[in-house]
Protein backbone atom coordinates (compact mmCIF):
# COMPACT_ATOMS: atom_id res chain seq x y z
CA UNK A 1 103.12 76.84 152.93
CA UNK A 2 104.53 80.45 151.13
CA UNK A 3 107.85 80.07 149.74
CA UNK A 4 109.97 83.07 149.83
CA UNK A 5 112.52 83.56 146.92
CA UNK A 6 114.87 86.83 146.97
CA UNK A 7 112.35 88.37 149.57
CA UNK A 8 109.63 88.10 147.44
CA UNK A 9 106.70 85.83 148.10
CA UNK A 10 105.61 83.47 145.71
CA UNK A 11 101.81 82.59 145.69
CA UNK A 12 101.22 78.83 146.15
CA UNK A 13 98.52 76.81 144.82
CA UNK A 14 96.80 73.78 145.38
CA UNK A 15 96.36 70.71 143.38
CA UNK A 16 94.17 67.65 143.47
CA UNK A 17 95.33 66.26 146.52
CA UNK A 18 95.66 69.28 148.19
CA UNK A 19 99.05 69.86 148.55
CA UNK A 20 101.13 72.80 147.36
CA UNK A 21 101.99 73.06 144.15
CA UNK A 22 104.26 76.09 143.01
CA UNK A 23 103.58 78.00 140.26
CA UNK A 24 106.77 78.03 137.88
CA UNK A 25 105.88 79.83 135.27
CA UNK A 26 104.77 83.16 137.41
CA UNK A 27 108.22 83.32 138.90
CA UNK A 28 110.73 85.44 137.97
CA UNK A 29 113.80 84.54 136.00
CA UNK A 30 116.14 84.65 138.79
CA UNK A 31 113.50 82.27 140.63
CA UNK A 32 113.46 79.61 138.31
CA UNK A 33 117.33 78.99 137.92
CA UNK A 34 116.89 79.00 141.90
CA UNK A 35 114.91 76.10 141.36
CA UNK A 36 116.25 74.91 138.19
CA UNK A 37 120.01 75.08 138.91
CA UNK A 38 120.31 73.63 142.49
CA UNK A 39 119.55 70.17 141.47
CA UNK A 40 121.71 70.43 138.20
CA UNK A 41 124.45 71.32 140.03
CA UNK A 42 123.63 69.01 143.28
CA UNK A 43 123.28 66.08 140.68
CA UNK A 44 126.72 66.99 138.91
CA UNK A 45 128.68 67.41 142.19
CA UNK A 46 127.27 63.82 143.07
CA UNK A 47 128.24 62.42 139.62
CA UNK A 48 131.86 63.99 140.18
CA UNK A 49 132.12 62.55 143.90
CA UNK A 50 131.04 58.74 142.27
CA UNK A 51 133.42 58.83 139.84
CA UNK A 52 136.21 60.11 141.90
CA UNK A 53 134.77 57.43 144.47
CA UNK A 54 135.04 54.63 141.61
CA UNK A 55 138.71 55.87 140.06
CA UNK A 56 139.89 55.41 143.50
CA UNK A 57 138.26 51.98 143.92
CA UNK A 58 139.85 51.41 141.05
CA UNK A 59 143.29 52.45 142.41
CA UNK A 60 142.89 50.97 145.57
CA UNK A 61 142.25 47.07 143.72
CA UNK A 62 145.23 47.50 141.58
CA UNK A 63 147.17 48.34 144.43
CA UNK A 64 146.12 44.97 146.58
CA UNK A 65 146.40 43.37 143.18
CA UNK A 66 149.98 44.73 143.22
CA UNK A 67 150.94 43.79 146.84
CA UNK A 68 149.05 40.00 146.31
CA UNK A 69 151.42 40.08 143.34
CA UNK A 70 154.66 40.76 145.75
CA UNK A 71 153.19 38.19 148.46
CA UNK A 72 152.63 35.55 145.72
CA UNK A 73 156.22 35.47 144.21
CA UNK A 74 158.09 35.71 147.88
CA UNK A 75 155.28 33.53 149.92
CA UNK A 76 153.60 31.12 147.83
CA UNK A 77 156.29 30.56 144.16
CA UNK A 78 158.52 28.72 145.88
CA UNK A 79 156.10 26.16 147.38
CA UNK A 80 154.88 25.38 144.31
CA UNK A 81 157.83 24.63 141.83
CA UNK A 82 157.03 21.21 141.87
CA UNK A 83 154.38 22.09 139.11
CA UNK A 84 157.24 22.13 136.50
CA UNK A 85 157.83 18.62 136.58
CA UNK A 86 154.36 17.72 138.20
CA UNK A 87 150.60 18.33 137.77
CA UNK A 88 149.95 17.90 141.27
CA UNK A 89 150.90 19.54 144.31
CA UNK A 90 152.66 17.16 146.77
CA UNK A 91 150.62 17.22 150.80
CA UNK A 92 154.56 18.63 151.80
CA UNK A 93 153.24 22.08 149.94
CA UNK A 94 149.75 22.29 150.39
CA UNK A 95 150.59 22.03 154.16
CA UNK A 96 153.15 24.60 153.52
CA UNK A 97 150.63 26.38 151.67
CA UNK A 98 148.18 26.11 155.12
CA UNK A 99 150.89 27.66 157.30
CA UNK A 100 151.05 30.56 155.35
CA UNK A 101 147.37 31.50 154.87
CA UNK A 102 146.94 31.03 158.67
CA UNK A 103 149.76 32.58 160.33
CA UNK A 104 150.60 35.46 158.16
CA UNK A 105 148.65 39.05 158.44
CA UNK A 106 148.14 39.20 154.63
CA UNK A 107 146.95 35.48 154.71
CA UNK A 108 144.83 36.26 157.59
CA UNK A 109 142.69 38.99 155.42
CA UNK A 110 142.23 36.52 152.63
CA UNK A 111 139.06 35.20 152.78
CA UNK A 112 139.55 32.71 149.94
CA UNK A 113 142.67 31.23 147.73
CA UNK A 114 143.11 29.20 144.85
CA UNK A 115 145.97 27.83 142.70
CA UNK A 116 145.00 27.49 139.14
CA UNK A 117 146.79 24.99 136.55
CA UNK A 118 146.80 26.40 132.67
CA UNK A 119 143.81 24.27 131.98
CA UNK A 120 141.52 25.17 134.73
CA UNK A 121 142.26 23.30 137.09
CA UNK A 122 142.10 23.84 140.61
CA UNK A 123 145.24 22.27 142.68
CA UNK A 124 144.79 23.59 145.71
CA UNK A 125 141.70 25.59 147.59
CA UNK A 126 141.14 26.41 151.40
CA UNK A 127 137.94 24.61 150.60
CA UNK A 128 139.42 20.83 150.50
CA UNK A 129 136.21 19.51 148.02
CA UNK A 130 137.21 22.54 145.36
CA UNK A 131 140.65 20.62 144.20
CA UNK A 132 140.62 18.88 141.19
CA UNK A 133 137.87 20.87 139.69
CA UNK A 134 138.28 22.10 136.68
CA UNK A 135 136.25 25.14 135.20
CA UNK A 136 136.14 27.88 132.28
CA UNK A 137 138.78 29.97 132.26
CA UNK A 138 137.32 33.41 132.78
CA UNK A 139 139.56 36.68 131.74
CA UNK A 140 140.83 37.39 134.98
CA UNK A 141 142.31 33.75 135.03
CA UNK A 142 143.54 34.31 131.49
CA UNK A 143 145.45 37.51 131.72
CA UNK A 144 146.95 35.78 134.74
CA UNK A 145 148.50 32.96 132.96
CA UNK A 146 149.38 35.41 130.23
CA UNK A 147 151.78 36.67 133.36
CA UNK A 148 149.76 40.03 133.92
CA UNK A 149 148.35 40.88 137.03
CA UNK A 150 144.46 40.84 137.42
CA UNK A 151 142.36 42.53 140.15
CA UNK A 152 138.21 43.68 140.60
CA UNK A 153 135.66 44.19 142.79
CA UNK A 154 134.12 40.50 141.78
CA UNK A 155 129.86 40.23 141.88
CA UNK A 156 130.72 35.77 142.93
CA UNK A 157 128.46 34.75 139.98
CA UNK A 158 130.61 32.12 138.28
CA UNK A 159 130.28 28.44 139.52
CA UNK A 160 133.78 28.69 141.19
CA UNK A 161 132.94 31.31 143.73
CA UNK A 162 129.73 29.29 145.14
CA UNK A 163 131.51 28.61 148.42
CA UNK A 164 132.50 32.54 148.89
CA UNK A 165 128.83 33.94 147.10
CA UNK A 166 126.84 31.85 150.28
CA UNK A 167 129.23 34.24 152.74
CA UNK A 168 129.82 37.31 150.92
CA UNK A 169 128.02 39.77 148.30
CA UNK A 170 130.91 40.79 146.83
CA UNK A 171 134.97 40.60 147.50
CA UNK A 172 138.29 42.13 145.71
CA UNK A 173 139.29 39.32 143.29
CA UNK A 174 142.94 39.16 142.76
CA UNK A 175 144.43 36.64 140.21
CA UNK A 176 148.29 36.63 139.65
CA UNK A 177 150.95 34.29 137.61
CA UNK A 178 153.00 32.28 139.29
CA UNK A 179 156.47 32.07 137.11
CA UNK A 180 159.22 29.35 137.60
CA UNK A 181 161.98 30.11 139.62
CA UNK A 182 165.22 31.45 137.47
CA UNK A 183 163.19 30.90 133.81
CA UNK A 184 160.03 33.21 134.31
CA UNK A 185 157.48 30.90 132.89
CA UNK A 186 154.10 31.35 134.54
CA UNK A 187 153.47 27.39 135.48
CA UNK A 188 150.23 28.35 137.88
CA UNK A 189 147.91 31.71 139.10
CA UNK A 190 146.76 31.80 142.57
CA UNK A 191 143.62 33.65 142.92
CA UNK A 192 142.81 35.74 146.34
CA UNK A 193 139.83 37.31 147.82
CA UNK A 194 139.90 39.66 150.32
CA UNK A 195 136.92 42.04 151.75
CA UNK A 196 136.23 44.87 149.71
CA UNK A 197 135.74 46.87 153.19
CA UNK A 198 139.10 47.96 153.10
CA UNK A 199 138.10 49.26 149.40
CA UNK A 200 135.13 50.82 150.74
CA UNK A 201 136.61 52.95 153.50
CA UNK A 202 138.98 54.68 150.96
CA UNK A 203 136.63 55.28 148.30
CA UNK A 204 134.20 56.72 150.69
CA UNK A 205 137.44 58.87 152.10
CA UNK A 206 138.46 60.02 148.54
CA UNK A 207 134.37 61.12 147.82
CA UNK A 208 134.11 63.29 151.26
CA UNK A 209 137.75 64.57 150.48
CA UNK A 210 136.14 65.49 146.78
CA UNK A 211 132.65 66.97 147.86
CA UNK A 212 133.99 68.88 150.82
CA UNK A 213 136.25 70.55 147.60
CA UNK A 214 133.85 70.26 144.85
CA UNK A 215 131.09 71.79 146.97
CA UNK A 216 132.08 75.45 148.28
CA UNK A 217 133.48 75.21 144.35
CA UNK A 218 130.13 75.02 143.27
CA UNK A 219 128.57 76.81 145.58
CA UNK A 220 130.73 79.93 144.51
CA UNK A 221 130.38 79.40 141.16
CA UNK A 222 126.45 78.65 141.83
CA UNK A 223 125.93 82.39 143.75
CA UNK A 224 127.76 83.95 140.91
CA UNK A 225 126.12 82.74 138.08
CA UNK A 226 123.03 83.48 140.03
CA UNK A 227 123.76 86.98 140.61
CA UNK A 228 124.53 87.23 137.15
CA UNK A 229 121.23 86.31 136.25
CA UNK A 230 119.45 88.49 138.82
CA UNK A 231 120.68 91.42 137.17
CA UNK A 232 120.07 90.28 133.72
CA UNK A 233 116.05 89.23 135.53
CA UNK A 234 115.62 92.32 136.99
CA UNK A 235 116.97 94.36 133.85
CA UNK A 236 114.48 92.06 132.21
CA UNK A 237 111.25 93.00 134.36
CA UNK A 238 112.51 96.66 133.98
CA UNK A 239 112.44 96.00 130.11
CA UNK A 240 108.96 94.24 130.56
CA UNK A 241 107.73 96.99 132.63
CA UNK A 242 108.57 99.88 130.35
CA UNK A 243 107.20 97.71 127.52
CA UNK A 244 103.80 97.30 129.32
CA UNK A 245 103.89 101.38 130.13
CA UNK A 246 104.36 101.88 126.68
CA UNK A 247 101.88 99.53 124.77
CA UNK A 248 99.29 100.91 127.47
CA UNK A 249 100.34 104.44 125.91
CA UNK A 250 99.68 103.24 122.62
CA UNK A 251 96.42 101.28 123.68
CA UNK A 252 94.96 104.60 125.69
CA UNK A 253 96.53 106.55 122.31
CA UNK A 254 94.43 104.14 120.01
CA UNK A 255 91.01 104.19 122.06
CA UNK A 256 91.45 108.44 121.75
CA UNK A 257 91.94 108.04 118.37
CA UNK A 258 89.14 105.40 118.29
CA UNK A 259 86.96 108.38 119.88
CA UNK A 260 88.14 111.09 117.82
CA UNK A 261 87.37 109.46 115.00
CA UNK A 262 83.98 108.28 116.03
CA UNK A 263 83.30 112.28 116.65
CA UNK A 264 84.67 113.18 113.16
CA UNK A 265 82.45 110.75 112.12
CA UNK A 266 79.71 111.73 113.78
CA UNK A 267 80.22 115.70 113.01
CA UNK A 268 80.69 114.78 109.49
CA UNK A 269 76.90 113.09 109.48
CA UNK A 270 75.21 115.90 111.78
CA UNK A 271 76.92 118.37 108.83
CA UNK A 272 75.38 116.08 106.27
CA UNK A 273 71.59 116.24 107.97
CA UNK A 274 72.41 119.97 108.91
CA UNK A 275 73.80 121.13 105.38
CA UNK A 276 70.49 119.67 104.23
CA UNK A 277 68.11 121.59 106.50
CA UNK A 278 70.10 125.02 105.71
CA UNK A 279 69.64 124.04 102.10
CA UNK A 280 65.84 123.02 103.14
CA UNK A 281 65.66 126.93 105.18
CA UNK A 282 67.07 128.05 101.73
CA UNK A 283 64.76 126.94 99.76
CA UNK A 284 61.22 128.05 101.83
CA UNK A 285 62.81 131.01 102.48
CA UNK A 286 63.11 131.87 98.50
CA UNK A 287 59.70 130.66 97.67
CA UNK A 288 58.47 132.16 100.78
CA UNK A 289 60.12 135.91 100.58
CA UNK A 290 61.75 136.51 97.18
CA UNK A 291 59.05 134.11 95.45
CA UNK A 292 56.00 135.83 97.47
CA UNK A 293 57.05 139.39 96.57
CA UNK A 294 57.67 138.57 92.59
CA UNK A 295 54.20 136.87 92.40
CA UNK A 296 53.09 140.07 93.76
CA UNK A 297 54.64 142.26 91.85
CA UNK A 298 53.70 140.18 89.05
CA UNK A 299 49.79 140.71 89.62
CA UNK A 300 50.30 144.40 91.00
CA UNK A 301 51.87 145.01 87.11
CA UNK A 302 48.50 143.25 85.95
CA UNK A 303 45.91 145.11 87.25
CA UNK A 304 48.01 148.64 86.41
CA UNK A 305 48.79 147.57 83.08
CA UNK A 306 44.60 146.78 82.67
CA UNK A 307 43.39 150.39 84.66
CA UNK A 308 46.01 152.17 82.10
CA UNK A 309 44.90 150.56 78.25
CA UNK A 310 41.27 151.51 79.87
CA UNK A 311 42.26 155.22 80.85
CA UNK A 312 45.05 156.03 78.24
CA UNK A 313 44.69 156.58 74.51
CA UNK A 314 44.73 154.40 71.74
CA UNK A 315 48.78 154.88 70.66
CA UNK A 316 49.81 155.39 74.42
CA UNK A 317 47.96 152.64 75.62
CA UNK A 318 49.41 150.44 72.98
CA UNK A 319 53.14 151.49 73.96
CA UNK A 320 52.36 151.36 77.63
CA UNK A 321 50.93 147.73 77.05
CA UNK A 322 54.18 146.56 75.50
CA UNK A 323 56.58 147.80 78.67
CA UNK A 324 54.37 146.37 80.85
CA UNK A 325 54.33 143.33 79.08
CA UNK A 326 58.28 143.15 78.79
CA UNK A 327 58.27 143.93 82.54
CA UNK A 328 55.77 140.78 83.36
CA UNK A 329 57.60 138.62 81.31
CA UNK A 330 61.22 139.33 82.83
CA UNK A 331 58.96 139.13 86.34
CA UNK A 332 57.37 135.53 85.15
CA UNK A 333 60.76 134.17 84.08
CA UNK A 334 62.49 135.02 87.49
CA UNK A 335 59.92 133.53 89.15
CA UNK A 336 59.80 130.35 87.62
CA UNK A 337 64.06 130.08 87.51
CA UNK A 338 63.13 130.59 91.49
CA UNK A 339 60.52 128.30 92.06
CA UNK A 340 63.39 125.76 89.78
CA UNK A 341 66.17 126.56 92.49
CA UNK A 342 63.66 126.29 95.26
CA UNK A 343 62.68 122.75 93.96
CA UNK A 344 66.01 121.75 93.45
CA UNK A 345 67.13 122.58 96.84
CA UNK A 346 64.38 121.15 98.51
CA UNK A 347 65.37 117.48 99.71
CA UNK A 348 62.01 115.15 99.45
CA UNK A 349 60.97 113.05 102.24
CA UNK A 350 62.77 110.24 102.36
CA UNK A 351 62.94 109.23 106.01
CA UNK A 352 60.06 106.70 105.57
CA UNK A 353 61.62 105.11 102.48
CA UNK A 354 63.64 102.48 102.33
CA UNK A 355 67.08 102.22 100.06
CA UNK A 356 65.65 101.22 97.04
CA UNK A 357 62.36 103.30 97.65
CA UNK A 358 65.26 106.19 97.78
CA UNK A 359 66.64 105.08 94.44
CA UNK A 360 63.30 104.89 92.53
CA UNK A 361 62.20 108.29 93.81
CA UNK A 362 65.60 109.70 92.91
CA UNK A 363 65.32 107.66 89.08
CA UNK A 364 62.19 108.92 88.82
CA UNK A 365 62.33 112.68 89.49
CA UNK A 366 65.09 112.38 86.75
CA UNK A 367 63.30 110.92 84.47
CA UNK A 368 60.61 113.24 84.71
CA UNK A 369 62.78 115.95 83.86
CA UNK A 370 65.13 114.91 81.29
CA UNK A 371 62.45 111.95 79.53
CA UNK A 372 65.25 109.19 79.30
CA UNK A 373 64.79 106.29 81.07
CA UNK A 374 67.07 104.56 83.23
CA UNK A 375 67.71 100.88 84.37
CA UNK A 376 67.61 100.42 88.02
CA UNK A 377 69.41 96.47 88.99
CA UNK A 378 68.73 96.17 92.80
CA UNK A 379 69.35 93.36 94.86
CA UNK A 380 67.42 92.58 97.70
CA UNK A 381 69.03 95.07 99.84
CA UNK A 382 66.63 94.91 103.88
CA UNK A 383 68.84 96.70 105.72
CA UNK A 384 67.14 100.33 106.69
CA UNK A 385 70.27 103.17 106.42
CA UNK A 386 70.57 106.05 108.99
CA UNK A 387 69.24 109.13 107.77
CA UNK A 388 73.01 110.80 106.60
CA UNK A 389 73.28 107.87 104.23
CA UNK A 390 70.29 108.54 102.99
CA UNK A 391 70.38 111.73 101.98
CA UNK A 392 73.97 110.91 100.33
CA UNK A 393 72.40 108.34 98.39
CA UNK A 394 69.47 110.43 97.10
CA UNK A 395 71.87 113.73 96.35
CA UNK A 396 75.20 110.98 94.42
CA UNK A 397 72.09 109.52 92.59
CA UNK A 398 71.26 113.40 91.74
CA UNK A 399 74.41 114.42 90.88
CA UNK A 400 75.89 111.15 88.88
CA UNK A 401 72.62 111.45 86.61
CA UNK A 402 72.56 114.89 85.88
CA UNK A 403 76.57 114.70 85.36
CA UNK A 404 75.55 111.29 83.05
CA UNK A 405 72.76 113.52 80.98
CA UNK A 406 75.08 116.64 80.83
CA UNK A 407 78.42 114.62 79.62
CA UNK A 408 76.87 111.64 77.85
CA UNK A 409 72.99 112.75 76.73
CA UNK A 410 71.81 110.49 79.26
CA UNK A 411 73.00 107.15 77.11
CA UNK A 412 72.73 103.83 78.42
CA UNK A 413 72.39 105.31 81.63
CA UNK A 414 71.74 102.43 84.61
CA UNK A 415 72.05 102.16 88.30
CA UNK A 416 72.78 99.19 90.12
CA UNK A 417 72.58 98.81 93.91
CA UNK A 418 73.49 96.10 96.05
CA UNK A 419 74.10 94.89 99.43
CA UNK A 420 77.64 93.99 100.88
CA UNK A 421 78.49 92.53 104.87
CA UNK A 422 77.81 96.25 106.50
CA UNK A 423 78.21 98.40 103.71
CA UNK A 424 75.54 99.29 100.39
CA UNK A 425 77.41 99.59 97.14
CA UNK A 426 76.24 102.24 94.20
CA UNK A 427 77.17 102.09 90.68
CA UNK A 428 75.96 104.83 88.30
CA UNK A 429 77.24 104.27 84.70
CA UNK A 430 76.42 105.39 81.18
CA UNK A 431 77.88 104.35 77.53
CA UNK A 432 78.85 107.78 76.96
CA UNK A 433 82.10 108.88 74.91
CA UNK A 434 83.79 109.41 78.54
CA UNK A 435 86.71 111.34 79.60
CA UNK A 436 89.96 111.08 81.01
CA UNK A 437 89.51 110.82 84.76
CA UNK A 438 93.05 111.80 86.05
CA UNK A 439 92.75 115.35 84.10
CA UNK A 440 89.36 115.76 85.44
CA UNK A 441 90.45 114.95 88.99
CA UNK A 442 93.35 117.89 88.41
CA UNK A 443 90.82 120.21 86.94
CA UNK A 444 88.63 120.03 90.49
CA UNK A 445 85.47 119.67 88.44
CA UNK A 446 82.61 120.57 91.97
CA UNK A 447 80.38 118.12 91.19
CA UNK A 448 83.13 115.22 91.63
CA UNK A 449 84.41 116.91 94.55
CA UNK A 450 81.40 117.32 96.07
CA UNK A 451 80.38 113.62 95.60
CA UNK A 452 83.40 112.32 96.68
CA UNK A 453 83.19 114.72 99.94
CA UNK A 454 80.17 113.71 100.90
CA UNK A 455 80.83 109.77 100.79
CA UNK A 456 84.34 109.88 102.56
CA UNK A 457 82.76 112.01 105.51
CA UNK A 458 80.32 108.84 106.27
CA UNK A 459 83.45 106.36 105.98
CA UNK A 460 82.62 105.48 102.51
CA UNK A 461 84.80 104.82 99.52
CA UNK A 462 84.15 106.71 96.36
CA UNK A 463 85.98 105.85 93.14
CA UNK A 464 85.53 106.97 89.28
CA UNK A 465 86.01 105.04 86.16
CA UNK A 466 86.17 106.38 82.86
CA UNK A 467 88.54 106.78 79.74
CA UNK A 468 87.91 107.98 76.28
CA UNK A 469 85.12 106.09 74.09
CA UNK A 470 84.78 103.83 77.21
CA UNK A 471 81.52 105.45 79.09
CA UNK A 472 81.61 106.29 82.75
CA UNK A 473 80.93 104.79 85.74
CA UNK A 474 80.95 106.01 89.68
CA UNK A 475 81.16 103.33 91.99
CA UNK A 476 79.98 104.33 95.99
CA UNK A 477 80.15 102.10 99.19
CA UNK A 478 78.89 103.67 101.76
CA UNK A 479 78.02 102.42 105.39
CA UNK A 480 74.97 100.90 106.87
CA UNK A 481 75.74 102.08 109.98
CA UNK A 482 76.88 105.50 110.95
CA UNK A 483 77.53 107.00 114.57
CA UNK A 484 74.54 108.43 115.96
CA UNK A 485 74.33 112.21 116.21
């Protein structure tokens, strides 16, 4: 079965046994204090009905108790004055006593009726085998010879009421003093019980009377507060809504970003690989063009320099011999300064080596060069790097070392490499006399740039550490992974 809430179905669902269960928590605000609210209220208006219901219970005793009160002093006192000089009731006034409780209307609704002495003792009953008993004297007996009048719905569970317990469940218990005639001393209470039907019919009066008020009351008040909250649900879902539009904004925003930065990433790698191939074009095209034609110039100046010492004299020959050999030395020392720049453009091949292959080779070619050794302190780094992050790590090897030989005469140079979640980590220091990195940093020195360029472009950190008489030392992370171009 669908329930329908506000014109909006609600889906049901099933539990164990198959019946339908609704799903609270999916409805709406307005929904729940539907649900919530009805029996709250419903509960309260019964709670006000019972205990208008018992007040007028209540009333509706204390008023028999007030009319017994009347009947006793007019009726039954003077039939019993004898109890100031006696403890008995003569048979004159018990039969007296009879009369009355038989031929009377108010005697006819008593169902029971007792005359109490002070101590508890019965003197007179409609039940013949109850007189002369004597029994506890309970509070409604004791406020009654205290000269108040007592009356309550009575549960018959003391030992007096047996008799009236085997006919009835429950009857209005009514015990009043009976004073002495022109001194007001209480010398007895006589104890009635009448049918609490009477009791019943007015208290169930007096709750109708108070739910047919209570309810439209509540109902009213019920529809308003629940308009009142439909408008504060529905500005709710309206909130909700807008809040959902806009985190999906932010969520499409962040995956574009995501992207964008992924192609950054990606552009800044292909530059890497395609910087190094222009550099690579560079380079062959120097040793192959520039380099080819010097070399050739170099032996055309040769062979002209050796036809003209054999044709020329002695003294011209000789003069001749030194231009030409000014010319072929300014020709020799271009071409090796080329064949330098060639080399040092040049990237090796490095795409079969692995990260600490890359360091050694880079160590090594350094070495070669400059003749001062460095420590190398790798850990057992396995992971294989893309190709950009290998080509940063041979060139920030390059660079630190020459920048180490350059600043600090190559002294206690060492490189350590390690491997970090994702990420290789590159320290170059030295234990030269340093410098003050903040003035260097303003200054723009290329090198640093350039370094620092190259990392950040793969998503790698880059950060320099060096003060006066402290050495030097470049720290690199860079990333194991990089977008593929």
């Amino acid at each position: 079965m669908n329930i329908e809430i506000e014109g909006l179905p609600v889906v049901p669902c099933r539990n164990k046994t198959g019946g339908t269960v609704f799903r609270f928590k999916q409805a709406s605000l307005s929904q729940q204090f539907l649900l919530l609210c009805f029996p709250i209220l419903l509960g309260g208006m019964v709670i006000i009905g019972s205990l208008i219901g018992q007040q007028v219970e209540e009333s509706v005793v204390h008023r028999m108790g007030g009319v017994t009160g009347m009947y006793v002093d007019s009726m039954i006192a003077p039939h019993v004055q004898s109890l100031i000089t006696s403890s008995t009731l003569p048979p004159t006034n018990r039969k007296a006593l009879d009369e009355l409780l038989n031929k009377t209307s108010l005697g006819q609704r008593i169902v029971a009726f007792k005359i109490w002495r002070p101590d508890g003792t019965i003197l007179y009953s409609a039940d013949a085998s109850m007189i002369g008993k004597q029994f506890p004297i309970e509070e409604g007996l004791s406020e009654a010879l205290a000269g108040n009048v007592h009356a309550e719905i009575s549960p018959l569970a003391f030992a007096e009421n047996a008799s009236e317990a085997a006919r009835f469940a429950r009857l209005v218990e009514t015990y009043t003093p009976i004073h002495a005639l022109g001194k007001g001393t209480v010398i007895a209470a006589a104890e009635f019980y009448q049918p609490v039907d009477e009791v019943m019919h007015e208290s169930f009066i007096a709750k109708r009377q108070s739910w047919l008020v209570v309810a439209p009351v509540i109902a009213i008040m019920y529809m308003l507060l629940f308009l009142l909250v439909r408008r504060g649900s529905h500005t709710i879902e309206q909130q909700q809504a807008d809040l959902n539009d806009k985190v999906k904004q932010l969520t499409d925003l962040a995956a574009q970003n995501e992207l964008l930065h992924k192609r950054v990433w990606r552009a800044a790698a292909g530059a890497t690989e395609l910087n190094e191939s222009y550099l690579k074009r560079i380079s062959a095209d120097l040793h192959d063009g520039p380099g080819q034609d010097l070399s050739f110039a170099l032996m055309r100046f040769g062979s002209i320099a050796e036809e003209r010492s054999r044709c020329s004299c002695a003294a011209t020959g000789q003069s001749r011999a030194v231009d030409t050999q000014s010319i072929n030395a300014a020709i020799d020392s271009a071409l090796k300064d080329l064949r330098a720049i060639c080399a040092g453009l040049r990237l090796p091949e490095i795409s079969a080596l692995s990260i600490i292959d890359i360091a050694k080779r880079a160590i090594g070619d350094y070495e070669g060069k400059t003749g001062i050794e460095v420590a190398l302190d790798a850990d057992n780094v396995q992971r294989a790097a893309p190709v950009p992050v290998r080509i940063a790590l041979f060139r920030i090897l390059q660079e630190a070392l020459a920048n180490g030989y350059r600043h600090a005469a190559g002294k206690g140079q060492r490189v350590r490499i390690s491997q970090e979640a994702e990420r290789v980590l590159i320290e170059v220091s030295d234990d030269g006399p340093g410098f003050d990195s903040a003035a260097a940093a303003y200054k723009g020195r290329l090198g640093l740039i350039g370094m620092r360029d190259r990392v950040e472009m793969l998503g790698g950190s880059f950060d320099l550490q060096s003060g006066l008489n402290r050495g030097t030392a470049v720290r690199v992370s860079l990333p194991l992974t990089v977008p593929e171009v």
